[in-house]
C-alpha atoms as a PDB file:
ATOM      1  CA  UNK A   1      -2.946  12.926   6.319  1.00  0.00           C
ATOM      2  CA  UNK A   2       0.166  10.751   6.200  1.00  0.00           C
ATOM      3  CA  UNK A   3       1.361   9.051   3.057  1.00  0.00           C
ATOM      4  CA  UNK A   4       0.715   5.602   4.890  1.00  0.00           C
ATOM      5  CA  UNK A   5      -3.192   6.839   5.822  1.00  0.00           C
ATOM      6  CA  UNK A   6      -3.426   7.996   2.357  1.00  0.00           C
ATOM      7  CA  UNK A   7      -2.532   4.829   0.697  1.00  0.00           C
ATOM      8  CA  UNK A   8      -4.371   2.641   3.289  1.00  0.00           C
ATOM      9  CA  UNK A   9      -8.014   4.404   1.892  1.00  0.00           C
ATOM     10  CA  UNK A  10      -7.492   1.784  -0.784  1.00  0.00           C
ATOM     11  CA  UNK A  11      -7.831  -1.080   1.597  1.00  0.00           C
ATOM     12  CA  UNK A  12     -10.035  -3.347  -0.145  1.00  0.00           C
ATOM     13  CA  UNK A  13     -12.837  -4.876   0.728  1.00  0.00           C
ATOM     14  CA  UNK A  14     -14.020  -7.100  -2.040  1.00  0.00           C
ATOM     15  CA  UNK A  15     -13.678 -10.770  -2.606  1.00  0.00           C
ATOM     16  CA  UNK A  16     -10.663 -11.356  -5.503  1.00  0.00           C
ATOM     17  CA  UNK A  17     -13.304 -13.023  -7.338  1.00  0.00           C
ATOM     18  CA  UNK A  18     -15.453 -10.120  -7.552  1.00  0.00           C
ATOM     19  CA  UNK A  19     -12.964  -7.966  -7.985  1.00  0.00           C
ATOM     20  CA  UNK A  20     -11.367  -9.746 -11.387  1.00  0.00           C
ATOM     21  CA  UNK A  21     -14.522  -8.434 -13.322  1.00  0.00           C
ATOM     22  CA  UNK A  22     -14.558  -4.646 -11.983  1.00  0.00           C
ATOM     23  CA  UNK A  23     -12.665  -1.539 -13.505  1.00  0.00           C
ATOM     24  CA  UNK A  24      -9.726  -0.598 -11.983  1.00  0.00           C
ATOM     25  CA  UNK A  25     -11.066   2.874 -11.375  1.00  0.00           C
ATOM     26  CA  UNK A  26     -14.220   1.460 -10.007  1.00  0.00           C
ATOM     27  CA  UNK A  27     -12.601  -0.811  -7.460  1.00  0.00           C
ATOM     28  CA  UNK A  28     -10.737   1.972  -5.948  1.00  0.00           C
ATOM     29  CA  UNK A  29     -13.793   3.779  -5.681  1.00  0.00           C
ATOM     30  CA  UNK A  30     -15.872   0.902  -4.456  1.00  0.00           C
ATOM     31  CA  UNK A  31     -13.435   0.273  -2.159  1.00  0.00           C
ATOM     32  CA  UNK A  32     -12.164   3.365  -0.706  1.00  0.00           C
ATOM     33  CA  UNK A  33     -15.914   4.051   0.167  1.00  0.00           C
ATOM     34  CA  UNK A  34     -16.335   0.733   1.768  1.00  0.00           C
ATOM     35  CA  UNK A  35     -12.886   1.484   4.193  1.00  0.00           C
ATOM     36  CA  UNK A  36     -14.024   4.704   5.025  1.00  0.00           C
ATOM     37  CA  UNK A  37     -17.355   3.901   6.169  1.00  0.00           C
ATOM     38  CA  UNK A  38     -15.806   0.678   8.556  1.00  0.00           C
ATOM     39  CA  UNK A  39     -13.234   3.348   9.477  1.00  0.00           C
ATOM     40  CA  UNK A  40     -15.498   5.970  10.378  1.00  0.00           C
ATOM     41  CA  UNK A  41     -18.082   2.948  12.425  1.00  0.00           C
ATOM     42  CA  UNK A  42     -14.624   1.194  13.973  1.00  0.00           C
ATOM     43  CA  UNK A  43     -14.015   2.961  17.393  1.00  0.00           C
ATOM     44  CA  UNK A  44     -11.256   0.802  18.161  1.00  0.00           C
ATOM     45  CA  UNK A  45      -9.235   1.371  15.068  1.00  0.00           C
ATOM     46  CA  UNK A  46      -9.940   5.285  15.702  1.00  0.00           C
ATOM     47  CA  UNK A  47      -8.584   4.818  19.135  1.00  0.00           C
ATOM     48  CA  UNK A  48      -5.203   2.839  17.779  1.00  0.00           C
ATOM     49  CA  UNK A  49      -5.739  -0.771  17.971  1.00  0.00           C
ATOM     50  CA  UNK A  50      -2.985  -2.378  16.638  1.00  0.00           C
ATOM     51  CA  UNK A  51      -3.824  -5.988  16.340  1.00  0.00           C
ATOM     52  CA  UNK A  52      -7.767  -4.879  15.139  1.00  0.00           C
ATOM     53  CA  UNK A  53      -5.844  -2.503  12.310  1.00  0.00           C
ATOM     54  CA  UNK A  54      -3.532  -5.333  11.590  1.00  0.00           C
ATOM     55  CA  UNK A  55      -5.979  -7.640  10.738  1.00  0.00           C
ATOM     56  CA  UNK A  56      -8.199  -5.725   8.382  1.00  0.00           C
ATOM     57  CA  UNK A  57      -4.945  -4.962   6.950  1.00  0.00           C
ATOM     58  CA  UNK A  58      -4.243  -8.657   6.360  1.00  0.00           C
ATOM     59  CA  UNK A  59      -6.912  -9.737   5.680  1.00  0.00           C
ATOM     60  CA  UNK A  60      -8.680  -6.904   3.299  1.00  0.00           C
ATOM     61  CA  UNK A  61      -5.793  -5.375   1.985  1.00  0.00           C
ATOM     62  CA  UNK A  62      -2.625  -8.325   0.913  1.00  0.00           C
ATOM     63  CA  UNK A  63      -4.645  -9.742  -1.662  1.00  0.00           C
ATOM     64  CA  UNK A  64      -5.253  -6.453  -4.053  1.00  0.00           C
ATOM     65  CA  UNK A  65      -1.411  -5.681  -3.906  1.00  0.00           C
ATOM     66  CA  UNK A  66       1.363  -7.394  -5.848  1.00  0.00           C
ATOM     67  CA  UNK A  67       3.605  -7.360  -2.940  1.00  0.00           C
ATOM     68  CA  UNK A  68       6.902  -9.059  -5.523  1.00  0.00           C
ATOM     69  CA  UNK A  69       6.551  -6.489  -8.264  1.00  0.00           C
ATOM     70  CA  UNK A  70       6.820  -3.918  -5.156  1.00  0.00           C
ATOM     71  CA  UNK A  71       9.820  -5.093  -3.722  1.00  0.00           C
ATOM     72  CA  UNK A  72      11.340  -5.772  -6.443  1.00  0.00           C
ATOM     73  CA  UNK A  73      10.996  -2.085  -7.870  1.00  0.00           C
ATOM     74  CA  UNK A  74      12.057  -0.766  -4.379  1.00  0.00           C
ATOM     75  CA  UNK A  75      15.045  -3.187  -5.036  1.00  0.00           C
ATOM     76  CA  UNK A  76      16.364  -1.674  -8.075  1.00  0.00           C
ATOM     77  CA  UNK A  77      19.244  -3.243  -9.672  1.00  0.00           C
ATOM     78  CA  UNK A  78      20.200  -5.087  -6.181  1.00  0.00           C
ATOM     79  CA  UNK A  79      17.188  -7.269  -6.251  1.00  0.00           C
ATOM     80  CA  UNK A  80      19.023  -9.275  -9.186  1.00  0.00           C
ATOM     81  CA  UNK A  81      21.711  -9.302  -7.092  1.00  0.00           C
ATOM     82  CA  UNK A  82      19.499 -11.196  -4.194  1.00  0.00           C
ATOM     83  CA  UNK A  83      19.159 -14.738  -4.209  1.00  0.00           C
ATOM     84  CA  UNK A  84      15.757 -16.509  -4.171  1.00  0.00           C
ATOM     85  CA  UNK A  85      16.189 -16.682  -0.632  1.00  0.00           C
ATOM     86  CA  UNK A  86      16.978 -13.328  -0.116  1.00  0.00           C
ATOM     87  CA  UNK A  87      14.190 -12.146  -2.663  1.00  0.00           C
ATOM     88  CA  UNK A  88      11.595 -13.891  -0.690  1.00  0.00           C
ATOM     89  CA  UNK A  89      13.086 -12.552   2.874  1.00  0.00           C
ATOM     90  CA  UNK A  90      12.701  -9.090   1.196  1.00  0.00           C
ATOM     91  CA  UNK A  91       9.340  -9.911   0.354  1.00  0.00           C
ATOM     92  CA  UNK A  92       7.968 -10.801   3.513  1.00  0.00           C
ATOM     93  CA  UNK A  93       9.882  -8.543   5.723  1.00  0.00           C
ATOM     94  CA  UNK A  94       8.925  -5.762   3.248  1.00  0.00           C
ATOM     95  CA  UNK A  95       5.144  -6.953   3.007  1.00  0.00           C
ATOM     96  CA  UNK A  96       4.870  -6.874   7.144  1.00  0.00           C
ATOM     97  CA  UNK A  97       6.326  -3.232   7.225  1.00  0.00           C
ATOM     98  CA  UNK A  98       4.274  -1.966   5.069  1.00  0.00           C
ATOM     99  CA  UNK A  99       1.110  -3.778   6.338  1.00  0.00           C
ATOM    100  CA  UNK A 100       2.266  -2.370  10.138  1.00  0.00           C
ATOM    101  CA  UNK A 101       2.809   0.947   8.826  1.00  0.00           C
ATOM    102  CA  UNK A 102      -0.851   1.119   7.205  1.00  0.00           C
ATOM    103  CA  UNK A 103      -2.211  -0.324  10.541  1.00  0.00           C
ATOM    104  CA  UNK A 104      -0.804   2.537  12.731  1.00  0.00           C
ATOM    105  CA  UNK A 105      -2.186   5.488   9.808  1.00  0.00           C
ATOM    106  CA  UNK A 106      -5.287   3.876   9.876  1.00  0.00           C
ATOM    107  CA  UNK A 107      -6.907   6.369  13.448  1.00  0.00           C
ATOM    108  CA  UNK A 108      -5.176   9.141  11.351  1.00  0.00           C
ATOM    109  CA  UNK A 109      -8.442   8.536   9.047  1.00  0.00           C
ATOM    110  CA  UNK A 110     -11.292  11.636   9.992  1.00  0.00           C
ATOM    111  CA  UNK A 111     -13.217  13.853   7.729  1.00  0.00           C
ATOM    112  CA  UNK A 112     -11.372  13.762   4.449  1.00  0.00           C
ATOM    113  CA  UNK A 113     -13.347  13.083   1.259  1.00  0.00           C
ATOM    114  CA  UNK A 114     -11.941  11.520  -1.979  1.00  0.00           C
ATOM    115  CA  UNK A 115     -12.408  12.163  -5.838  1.00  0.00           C
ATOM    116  CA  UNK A 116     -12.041  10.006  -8.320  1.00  0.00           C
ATOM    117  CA  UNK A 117     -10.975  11.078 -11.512  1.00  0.00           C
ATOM    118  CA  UNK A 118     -12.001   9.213 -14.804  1.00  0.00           C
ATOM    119  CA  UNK A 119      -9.458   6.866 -16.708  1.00  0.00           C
ATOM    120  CA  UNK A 120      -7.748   8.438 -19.780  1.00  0.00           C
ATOM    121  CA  UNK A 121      -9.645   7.058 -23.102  1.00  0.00           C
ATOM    122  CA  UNK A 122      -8.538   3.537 -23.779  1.00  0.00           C
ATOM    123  CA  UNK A 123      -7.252   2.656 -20.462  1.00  0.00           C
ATOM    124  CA  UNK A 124      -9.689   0.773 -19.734  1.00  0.00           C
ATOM    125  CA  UNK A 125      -8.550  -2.045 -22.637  1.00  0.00           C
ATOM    126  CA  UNK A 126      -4.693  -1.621 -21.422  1.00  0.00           C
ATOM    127  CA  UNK A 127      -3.052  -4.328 -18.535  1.00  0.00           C
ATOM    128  CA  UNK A 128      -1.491  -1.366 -16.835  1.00  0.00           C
ATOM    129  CA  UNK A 129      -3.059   1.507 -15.451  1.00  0.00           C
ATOM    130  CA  UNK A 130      -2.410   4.284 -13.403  1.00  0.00           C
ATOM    131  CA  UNK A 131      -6.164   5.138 -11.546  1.00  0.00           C
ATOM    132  CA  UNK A 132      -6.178   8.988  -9.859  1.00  0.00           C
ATOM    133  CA  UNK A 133      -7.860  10.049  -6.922  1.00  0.00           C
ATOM    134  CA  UNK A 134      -8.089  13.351  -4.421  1.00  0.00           C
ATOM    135  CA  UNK A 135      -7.945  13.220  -0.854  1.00  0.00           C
ATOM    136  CA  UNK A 136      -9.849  16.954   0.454  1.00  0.00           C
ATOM    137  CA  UNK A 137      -9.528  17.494   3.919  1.00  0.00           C
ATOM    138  CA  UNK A 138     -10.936  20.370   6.102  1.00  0.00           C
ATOM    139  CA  UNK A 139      -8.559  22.970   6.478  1.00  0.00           C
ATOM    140  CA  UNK A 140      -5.303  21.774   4.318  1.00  0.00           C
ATOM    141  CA  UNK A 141      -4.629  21.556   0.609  1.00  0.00           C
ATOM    142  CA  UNK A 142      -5.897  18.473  -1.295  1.00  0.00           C
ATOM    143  CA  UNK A 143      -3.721  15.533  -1.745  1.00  0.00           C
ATOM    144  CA  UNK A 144      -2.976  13.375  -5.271  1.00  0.00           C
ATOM    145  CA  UNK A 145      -2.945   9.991  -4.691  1.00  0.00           C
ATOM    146  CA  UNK A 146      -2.358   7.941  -8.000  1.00  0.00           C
ATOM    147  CA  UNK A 147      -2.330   4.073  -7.978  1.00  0.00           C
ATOM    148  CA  UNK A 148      -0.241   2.191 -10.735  1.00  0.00           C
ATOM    149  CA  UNK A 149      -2.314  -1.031 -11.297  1.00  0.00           C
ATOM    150  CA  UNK A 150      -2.334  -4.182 -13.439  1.00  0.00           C
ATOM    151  CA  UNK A 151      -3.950  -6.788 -14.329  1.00  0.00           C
ATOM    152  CA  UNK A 152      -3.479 -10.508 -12.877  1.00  0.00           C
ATOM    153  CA  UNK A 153      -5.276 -13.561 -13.244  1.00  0.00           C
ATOM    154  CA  UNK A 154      -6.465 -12.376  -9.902  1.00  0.00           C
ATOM    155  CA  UNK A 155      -7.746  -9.038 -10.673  1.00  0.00           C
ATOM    156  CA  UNK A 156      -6.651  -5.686 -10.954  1.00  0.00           C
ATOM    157  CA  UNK A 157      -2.834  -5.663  -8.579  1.00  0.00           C
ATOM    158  CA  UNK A 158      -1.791  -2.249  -7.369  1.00  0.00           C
ATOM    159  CA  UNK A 159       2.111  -2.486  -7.031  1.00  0.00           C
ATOM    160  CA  UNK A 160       2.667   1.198  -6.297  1.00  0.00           C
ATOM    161  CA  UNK A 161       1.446   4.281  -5.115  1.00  0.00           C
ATOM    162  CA  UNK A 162       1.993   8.049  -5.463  1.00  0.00           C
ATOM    163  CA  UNK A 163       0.812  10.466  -3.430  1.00  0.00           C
ATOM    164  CA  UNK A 164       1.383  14.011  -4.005  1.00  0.00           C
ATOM    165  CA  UNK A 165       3.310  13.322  -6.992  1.00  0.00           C
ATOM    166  CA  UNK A 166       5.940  10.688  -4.765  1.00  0.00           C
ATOM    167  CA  UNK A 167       6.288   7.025  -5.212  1.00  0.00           C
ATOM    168  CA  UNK A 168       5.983   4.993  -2.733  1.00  0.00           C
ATOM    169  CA  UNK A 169       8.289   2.265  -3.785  1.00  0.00           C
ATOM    170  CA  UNK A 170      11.072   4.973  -5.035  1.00  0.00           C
ATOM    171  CA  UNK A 171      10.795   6.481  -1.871  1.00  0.00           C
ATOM    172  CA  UNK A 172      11.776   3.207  -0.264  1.00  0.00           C
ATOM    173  CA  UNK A 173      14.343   2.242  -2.996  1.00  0.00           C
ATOM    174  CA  UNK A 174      16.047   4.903  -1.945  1.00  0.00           C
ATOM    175  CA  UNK A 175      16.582   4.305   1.520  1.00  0.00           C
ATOM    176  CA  UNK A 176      17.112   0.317   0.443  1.00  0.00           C
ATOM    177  CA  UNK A 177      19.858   1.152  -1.707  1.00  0.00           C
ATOM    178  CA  UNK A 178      21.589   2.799   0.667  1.00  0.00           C
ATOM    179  CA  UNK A 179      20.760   0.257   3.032  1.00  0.00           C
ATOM    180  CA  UNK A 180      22.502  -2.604   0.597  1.00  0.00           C
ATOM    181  CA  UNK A 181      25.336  -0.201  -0.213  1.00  0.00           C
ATOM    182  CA  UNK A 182      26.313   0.531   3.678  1.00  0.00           C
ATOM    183  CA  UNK A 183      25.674  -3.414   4.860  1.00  0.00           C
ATOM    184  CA  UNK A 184      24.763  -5.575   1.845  1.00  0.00           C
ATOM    185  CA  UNK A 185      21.480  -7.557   1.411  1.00  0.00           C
ATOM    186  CA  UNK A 186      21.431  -9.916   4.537  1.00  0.00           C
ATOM    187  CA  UNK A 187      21.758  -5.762   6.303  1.00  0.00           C
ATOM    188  CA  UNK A 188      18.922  -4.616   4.724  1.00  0.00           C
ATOM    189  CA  UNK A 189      17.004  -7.516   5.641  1.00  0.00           C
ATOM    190  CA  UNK A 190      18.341  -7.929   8.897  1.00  0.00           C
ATOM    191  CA  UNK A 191      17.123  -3.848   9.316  1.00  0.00           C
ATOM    192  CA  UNK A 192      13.490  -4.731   8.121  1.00  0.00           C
ATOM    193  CA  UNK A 193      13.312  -7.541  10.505  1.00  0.00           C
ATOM    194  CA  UNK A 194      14.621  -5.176  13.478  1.00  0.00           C
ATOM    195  CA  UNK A 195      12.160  -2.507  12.518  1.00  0.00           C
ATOM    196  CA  UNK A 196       9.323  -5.083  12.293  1.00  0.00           C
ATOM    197  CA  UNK A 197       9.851  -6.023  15.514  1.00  0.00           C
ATOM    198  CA  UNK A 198      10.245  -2.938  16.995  1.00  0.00           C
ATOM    199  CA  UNK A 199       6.602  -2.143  15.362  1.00  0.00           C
ATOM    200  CA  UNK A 200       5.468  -5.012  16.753  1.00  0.00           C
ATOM    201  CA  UNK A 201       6.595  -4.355  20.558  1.00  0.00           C
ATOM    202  CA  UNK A 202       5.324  -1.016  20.243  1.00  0.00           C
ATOM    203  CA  UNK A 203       1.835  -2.240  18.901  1.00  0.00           C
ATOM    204  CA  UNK A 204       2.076  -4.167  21.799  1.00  0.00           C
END
């Protein structure tokens, strides 16, 4: 299972009303056993559609993610640098890579089960959580996959995403601070845009 197929098992499913008066833990696990099942039913997503993945993606997924508090962590000290315009460039170019990259994983989905494990005491009070699941598959080793979450106005936000002990957004703050340091800002975002497009042809 890739990192991307991992982290789109939390693809959620419930209305952002419903979801502002659920447990963090139990709207991953409400959730993640609502994907699966549409997965599992969806022969056209197992087969690779593109623009079917991308719009689950869209529309099931964007609004349980705190897409500004991602990019700005994958940022690092250059998102400070970025003006407003740049900030929200990185935002949406970031957002639709991401949101592409989840929508190709998405036929990697088969026969894996996940585990939930139960928050630490107290969590449960606390505006930042970190809620841990298991990904078992037949055959291979099982996989971690931790979401840091907090709590909005609109419900529980994830804004990153660890699987097998790796962050998501340092994983990409790496390659974005190299990005900045070899061509500046307007580079990175100019690279996002390329690669979104190149996802985008390919998806056809």
């Amino acid at each position: 299972m890739t990192r991307a197929s991992s982290f789109m098992l939390f693809a959620c499913l419930l209305p952002s009303a419903l979801a502002q008066n659920i447990a963090p833990d139990a709207l991953v696990k409400s959730v993640t056993q609502d994907v699966v099942a549409i997965v599992k039913q969806d022969q056209d997503i197992q087969a690779g559609n593109q623009k079917k993945a991308v719009a689950l993606v869209e529309e099931k997924v964007l609004p349980h993610f705190n897409f500004s508090r991602m990019t700005a962590l994958a940022m690092g000290p250059n998102w400070r640098k970025a003006t407003p315009e740049q900030q929200q460039q990185l935002i949406e170019q970031f957002r639709t890579l991401l949101v592409r990259t989840y929508a190709s994983a998405l036929s990697a989905y088969r026969n894996q089960t996940i585990e939930f494990r139960p928050l630490r005491p107290g969590a449960a009070a606390a505006d930042d959580v970190t809620v841990r699941s298991e990904v078992r598959q037949p055959g291979g080793e099982p996989v971690s996959i931790d979401y840091s979450m907090e709590k909005s106005a609109g419900g529980w936000k994830v804004y990153d995403v660890a699987v097998g002990g790796v962050s998501l957004v340092t994983t990409y703050r790496d390659t974005f601070t190299n990005e900045v340091r070899a061509s500046g800002i307007d580079g990175l975002i100019k690279s996002l845009a390329d690669k979104n497009r190149q996802l985008a042809a390919k998806a056809g």
